[in-house]
PDB file of N, CA and C in Angstrom:
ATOM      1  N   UNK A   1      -8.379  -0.955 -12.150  1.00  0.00           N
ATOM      2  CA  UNK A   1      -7.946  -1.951 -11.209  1.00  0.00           C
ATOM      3  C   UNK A   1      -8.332  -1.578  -9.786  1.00  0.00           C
ATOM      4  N   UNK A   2      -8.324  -2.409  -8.700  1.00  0.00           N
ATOM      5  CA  UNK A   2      -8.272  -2.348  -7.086  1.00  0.00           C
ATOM      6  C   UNK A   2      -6.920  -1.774  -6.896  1.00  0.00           C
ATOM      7  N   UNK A   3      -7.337  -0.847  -6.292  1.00  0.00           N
ATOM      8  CA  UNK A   3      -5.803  -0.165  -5.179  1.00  0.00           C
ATOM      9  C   UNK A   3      -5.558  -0.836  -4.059  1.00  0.00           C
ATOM     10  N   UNK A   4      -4.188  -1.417  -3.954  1.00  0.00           N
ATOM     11  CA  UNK A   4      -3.667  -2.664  -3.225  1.00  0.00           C
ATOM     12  C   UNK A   4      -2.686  -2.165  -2.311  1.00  0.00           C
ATOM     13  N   UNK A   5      -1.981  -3.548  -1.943  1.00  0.00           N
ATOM     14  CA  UNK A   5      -0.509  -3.179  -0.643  1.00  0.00           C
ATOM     15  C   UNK A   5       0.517  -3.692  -1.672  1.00  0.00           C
ATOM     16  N   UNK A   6       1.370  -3.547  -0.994  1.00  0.00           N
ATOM     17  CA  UNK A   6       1.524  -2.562   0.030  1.00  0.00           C
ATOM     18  C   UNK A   6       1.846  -0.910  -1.284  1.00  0.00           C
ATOM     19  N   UNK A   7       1.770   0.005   0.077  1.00  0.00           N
ATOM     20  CA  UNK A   7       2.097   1.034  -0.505  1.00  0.00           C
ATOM     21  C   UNK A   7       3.414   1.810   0.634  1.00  0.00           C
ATOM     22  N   UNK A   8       4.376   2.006  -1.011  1.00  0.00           N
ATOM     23  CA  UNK A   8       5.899   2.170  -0.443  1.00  0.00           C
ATOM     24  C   UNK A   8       6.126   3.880  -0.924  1.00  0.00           C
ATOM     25  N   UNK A   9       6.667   4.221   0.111  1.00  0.00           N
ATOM     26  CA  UNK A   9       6.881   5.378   0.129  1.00  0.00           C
ATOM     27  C   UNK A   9       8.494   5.783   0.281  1.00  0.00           C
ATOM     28  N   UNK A  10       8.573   6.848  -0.334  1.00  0.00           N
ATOM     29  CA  UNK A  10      10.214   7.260  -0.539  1.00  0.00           C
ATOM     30  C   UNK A  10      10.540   7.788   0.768  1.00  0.00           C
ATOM     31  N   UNK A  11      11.713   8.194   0.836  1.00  0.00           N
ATOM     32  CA  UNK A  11      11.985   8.306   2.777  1.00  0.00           C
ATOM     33  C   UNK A  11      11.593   9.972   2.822  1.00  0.00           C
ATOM     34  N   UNK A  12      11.959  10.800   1.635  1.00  0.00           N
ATOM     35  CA  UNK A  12      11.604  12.069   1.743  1.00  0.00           C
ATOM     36  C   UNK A  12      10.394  12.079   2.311  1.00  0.00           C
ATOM     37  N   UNK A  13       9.174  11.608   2.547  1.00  0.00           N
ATOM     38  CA  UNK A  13       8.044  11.686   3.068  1.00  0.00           C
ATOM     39  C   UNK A  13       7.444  10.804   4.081  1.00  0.00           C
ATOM     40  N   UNK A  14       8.815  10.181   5.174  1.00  0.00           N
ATOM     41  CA  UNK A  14       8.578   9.375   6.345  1.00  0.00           C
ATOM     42  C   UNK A  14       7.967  10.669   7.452  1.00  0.00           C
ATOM     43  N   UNK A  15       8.404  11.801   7.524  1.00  0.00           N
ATOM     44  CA  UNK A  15       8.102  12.384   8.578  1.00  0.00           C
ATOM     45  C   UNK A  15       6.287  12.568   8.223  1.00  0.00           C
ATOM     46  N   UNK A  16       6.289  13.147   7.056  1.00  0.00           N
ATOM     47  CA  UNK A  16       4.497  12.981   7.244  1.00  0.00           C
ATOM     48  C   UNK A  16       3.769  11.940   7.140  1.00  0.00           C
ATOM     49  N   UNK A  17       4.372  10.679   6.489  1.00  0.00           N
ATOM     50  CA  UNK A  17       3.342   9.615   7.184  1.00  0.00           C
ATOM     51  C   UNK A  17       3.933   9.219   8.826  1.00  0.00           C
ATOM     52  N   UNK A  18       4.364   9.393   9.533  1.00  0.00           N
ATOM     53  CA  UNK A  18       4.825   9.127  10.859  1.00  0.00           C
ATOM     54  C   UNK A  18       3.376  10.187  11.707  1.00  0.00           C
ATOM     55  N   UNK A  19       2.902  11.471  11.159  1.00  0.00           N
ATOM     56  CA  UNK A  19       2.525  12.470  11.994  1.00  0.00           C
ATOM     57  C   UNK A  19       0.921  11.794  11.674  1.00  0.00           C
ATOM     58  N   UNK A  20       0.493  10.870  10.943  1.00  0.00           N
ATOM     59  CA  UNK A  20      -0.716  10.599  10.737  1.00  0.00           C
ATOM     60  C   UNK A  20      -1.539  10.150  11.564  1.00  0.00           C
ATOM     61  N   UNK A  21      -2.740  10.117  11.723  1.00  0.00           N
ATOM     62  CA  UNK A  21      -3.624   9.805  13.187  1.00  0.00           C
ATOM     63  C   UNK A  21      -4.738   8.653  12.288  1.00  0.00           C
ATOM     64  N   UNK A  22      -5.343   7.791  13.225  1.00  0.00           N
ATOM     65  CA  UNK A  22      -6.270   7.082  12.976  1.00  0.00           C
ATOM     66  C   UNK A  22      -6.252   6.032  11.916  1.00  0.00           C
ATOM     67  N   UNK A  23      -7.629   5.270  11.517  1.00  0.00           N
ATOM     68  CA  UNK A  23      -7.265   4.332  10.537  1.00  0.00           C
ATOM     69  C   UNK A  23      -7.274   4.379   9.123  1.00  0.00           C
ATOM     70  N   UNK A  24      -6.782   6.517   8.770  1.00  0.00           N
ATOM     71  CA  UNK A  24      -7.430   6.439   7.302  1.00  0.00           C
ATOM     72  C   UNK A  24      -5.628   6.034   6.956  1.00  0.00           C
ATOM     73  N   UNK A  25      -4.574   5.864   7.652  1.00  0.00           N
ATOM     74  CA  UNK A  25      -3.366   5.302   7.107  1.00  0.00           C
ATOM     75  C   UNK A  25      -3.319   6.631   5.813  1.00  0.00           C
ATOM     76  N   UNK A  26      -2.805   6.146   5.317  1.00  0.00           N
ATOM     77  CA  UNK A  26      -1.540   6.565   4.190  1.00  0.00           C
ATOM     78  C   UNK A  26      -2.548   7.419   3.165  1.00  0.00           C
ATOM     79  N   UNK A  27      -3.998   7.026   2.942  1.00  0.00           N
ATOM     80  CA  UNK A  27      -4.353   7.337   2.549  1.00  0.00           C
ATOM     81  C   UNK A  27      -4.449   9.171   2.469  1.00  0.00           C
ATOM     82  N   UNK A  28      -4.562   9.410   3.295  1.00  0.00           N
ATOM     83  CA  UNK A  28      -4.885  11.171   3.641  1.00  0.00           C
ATOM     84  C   UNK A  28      -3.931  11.588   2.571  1.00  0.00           C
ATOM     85  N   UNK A  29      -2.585  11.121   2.968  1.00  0.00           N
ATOM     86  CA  UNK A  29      -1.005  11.770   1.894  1.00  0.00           C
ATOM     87  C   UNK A  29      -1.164  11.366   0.668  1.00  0.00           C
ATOM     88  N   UNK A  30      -1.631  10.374   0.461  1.00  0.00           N
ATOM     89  CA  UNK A  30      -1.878  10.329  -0.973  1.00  0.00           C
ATOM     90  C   UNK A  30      -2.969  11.367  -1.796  1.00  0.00           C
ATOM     91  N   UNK A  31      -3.905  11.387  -0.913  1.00  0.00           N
ATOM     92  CA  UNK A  31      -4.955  12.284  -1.915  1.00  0.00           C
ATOM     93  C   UNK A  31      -4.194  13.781  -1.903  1.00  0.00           C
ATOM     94  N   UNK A  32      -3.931  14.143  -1.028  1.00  0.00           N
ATOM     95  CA  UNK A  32      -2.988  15.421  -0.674  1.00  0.00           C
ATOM     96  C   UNK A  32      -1.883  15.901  -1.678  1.00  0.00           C
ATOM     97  N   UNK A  33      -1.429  14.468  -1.950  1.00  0.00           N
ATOM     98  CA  UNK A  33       0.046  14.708  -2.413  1.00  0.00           C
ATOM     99  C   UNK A  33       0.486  13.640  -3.316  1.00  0.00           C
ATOM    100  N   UNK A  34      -0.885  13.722  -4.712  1.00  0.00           N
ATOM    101  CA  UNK A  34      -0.813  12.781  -5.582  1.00  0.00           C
ATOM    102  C   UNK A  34       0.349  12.873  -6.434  1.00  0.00           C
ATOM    103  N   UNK A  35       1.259  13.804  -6.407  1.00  0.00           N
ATOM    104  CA  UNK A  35       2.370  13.947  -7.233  1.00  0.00           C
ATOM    105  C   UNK A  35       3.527  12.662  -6.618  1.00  0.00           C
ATOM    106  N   UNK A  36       3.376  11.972  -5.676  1.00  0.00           N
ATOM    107  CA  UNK A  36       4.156  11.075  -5.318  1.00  0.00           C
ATOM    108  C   UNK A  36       3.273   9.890  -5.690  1.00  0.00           C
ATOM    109  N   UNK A  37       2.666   9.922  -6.240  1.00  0.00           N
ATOM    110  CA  UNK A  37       2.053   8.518  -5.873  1.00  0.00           C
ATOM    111  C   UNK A  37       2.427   7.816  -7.981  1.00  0.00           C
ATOM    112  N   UNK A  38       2.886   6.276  -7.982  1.00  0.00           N
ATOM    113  CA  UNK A  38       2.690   6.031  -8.769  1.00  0.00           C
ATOM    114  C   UNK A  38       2.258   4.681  -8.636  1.00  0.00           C
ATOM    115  N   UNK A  39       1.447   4.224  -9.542  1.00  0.00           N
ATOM    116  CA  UNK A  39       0.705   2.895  -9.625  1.00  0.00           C
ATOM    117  C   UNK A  39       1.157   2.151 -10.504  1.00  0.00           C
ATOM    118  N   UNK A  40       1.291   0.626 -10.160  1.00  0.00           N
ATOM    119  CA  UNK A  40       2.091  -0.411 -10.227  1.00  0.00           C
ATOM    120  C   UNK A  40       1.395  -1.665 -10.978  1.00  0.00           C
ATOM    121  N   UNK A  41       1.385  -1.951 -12.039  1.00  0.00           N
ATOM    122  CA  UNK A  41      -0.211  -3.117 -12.499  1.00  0.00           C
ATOM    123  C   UNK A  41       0.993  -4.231 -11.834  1.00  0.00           C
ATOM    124  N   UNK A  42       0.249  -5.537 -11.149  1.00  0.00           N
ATOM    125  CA  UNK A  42       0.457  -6.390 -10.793  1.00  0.00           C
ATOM    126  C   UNK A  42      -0.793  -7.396 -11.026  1.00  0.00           C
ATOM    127  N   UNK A  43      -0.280  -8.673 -11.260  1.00  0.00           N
ATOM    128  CA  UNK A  43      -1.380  -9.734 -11.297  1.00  0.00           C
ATOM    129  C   UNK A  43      -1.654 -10.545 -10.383  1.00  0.00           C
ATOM    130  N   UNK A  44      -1.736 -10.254  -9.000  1.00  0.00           N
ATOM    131  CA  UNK A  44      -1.034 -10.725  -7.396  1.00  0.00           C
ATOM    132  C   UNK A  44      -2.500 -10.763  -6.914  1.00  0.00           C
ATOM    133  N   UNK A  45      -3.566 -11.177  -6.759  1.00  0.00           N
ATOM    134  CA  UNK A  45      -4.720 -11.385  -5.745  1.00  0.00           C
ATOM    135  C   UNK A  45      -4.013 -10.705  -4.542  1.00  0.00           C
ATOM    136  N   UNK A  46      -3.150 -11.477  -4.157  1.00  0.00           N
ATOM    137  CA  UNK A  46      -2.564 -10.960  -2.280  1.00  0.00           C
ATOM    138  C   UNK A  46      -2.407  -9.538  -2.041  1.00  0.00           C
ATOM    139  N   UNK A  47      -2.330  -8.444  -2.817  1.00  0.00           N
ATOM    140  CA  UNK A  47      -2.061  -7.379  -3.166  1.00  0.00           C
ATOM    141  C   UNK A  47      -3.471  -6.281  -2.177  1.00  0.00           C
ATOM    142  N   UNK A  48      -4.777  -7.006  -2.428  1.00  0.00           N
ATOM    143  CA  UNK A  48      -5.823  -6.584  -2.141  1.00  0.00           C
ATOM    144  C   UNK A  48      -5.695  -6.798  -0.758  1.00  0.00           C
ATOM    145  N   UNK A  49      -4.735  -7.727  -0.129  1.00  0.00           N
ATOM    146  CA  UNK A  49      -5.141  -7.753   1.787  1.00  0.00           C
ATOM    147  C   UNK A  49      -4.391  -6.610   2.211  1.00  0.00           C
ATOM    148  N   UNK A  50      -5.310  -6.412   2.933  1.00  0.00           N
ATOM    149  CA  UNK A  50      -4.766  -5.655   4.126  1.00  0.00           C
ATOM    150  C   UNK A  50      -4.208  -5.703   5.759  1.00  0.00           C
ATOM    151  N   UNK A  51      -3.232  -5.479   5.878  1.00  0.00           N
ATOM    152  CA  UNK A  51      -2.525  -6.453   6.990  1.00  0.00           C
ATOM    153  C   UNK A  51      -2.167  -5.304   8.008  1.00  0.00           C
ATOM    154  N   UNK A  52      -2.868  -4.477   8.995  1.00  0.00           N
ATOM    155  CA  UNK A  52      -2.586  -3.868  10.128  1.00  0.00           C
ATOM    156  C   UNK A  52      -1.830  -4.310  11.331  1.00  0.00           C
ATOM    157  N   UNK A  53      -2.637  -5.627  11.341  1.00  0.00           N
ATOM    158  CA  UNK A  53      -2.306  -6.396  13.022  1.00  0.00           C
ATOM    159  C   UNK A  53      -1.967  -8.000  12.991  1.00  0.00           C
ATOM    160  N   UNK A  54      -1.573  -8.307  13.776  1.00  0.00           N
ATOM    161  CA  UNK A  54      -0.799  -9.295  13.449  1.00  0.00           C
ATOM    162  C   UNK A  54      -1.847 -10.579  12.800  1.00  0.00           C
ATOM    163  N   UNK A  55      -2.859  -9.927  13.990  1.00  0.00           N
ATOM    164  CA  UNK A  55      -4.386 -11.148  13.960  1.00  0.00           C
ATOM    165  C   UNK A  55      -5.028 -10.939  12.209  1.00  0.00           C
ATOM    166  N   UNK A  56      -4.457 -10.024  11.241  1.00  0.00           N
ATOM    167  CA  UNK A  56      -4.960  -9.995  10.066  1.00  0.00           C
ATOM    168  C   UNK A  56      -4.262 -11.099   9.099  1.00  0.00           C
ATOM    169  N   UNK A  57      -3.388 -11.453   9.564  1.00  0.00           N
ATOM    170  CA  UNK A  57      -2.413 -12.582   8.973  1.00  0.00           C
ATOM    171  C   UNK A  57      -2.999 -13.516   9.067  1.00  0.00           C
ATOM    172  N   UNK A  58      -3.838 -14.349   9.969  1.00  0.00           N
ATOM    173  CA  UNK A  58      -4.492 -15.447  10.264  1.00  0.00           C
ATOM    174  C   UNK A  58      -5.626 -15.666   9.879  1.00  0.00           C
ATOM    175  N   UNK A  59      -6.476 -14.541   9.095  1.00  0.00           N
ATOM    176  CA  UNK A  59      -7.402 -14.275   8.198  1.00  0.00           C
ATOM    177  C   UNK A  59      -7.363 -15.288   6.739  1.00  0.00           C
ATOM    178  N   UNK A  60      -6.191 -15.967   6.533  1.00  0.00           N
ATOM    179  CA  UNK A  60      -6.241 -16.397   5.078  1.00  0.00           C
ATOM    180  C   UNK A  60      -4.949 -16.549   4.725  1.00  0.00           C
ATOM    181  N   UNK A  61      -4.906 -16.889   3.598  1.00  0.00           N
ATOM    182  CA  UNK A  61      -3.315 -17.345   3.290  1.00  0.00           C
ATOM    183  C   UNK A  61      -2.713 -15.942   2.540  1.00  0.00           C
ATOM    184  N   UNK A  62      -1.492 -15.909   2.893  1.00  0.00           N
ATOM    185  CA  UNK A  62      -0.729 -14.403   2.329  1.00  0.00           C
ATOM    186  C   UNK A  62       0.455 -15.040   1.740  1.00  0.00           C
ATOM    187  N   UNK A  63       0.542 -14.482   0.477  1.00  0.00           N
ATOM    188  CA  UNK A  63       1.346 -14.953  -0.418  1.00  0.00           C
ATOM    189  C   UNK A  63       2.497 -13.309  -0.426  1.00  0.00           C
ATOM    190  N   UNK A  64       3.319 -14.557  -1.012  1.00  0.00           N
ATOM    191  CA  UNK A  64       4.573 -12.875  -1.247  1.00  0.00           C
ATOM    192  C   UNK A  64       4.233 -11.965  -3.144  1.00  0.00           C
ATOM    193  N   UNK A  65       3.748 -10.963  -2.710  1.00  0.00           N
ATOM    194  CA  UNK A  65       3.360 -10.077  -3.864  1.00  0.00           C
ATOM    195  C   UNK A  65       4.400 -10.067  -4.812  1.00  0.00           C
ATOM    196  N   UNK A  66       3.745 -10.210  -6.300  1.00  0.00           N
ATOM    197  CA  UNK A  66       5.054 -10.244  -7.580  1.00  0.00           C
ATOM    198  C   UNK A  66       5.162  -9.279  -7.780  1.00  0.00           C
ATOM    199  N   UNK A  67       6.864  -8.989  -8.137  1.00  0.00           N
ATOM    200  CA  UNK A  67       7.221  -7.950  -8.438  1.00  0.00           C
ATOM    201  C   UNK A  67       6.550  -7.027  -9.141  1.00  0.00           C
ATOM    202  N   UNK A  68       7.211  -5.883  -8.950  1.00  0.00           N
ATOM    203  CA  UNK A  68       6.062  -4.616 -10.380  1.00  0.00           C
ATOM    204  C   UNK A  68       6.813  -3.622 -10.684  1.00  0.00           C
ATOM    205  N   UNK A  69       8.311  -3.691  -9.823  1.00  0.00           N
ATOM    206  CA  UNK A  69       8.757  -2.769 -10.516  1.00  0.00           C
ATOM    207  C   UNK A  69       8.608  -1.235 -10.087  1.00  0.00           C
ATOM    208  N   UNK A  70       9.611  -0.609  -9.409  1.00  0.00           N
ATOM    209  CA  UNK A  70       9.465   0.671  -8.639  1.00  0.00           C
ATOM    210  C   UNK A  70       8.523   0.862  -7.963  1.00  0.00           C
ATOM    211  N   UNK A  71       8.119   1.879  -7.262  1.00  0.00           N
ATOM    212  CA  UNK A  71       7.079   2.147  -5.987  1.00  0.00           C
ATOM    213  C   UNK A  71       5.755   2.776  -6.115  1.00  0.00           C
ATOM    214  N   UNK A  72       5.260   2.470  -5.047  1.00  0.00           N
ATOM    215  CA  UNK A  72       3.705   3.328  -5.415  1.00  0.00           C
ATOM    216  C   UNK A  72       2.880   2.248  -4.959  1.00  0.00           C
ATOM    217  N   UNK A  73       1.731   2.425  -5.147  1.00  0.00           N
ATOM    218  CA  UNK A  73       0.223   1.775  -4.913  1.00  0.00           C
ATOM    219  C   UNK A  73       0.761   0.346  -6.300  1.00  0.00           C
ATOM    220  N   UNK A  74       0.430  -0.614  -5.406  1.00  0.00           N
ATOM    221  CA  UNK A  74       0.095  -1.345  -6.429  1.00  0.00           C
ATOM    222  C   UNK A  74      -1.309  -1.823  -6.593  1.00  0.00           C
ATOM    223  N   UNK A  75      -1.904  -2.766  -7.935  1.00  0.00           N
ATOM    224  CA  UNK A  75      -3.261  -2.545  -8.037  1.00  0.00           C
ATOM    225  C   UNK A  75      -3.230  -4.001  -8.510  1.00  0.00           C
ATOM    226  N   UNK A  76      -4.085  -4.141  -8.763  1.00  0.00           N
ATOM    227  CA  UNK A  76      -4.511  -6.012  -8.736  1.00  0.00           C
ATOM    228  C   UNK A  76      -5.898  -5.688  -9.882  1.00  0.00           C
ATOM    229  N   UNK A  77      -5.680  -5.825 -10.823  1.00  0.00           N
ATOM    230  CA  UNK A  77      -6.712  -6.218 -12.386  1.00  0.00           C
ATOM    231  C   UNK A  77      -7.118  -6.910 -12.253  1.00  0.00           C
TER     232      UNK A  77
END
């Protein structure tokens, strides 16, 4: 599958995504610290946007992502 949004993180690990720099986002902690990461199958197209700034919203229509059930990367099949 595509690795999607959002990606939710447990609070035990707010301080190191808070210390992160630039636009690789969340990503860095994940490759780092794949023992947190779990993946989510969803059948959601919307899953694949990526939404930084506000002006990314106006890009297209954004739907509210279907459930999947606990946290992690979700992925879009």
């Amino acid at each position: 599958g595509i690795k999607g949004f959002p990606t939710i993180v447990k609070s035990e690990v707010f301080d190191e995504v808070l210390k992160l720099k630039g636009d690789i986002g969340i990503r860095k902690l994940i490759r780092e610290r794949p023992d947190l990461v779990q993946f989510v199958k969803v059948n959601d197209p919307s899953v694949i946007k990526d939404i930084d700034e506000p002006v990314d919203m106006k890009q297209g229509p954004l739907k509210r992502a279907s459930p999947g059930g606990g946290g992690g990367i979700r992925t879009h099949e």
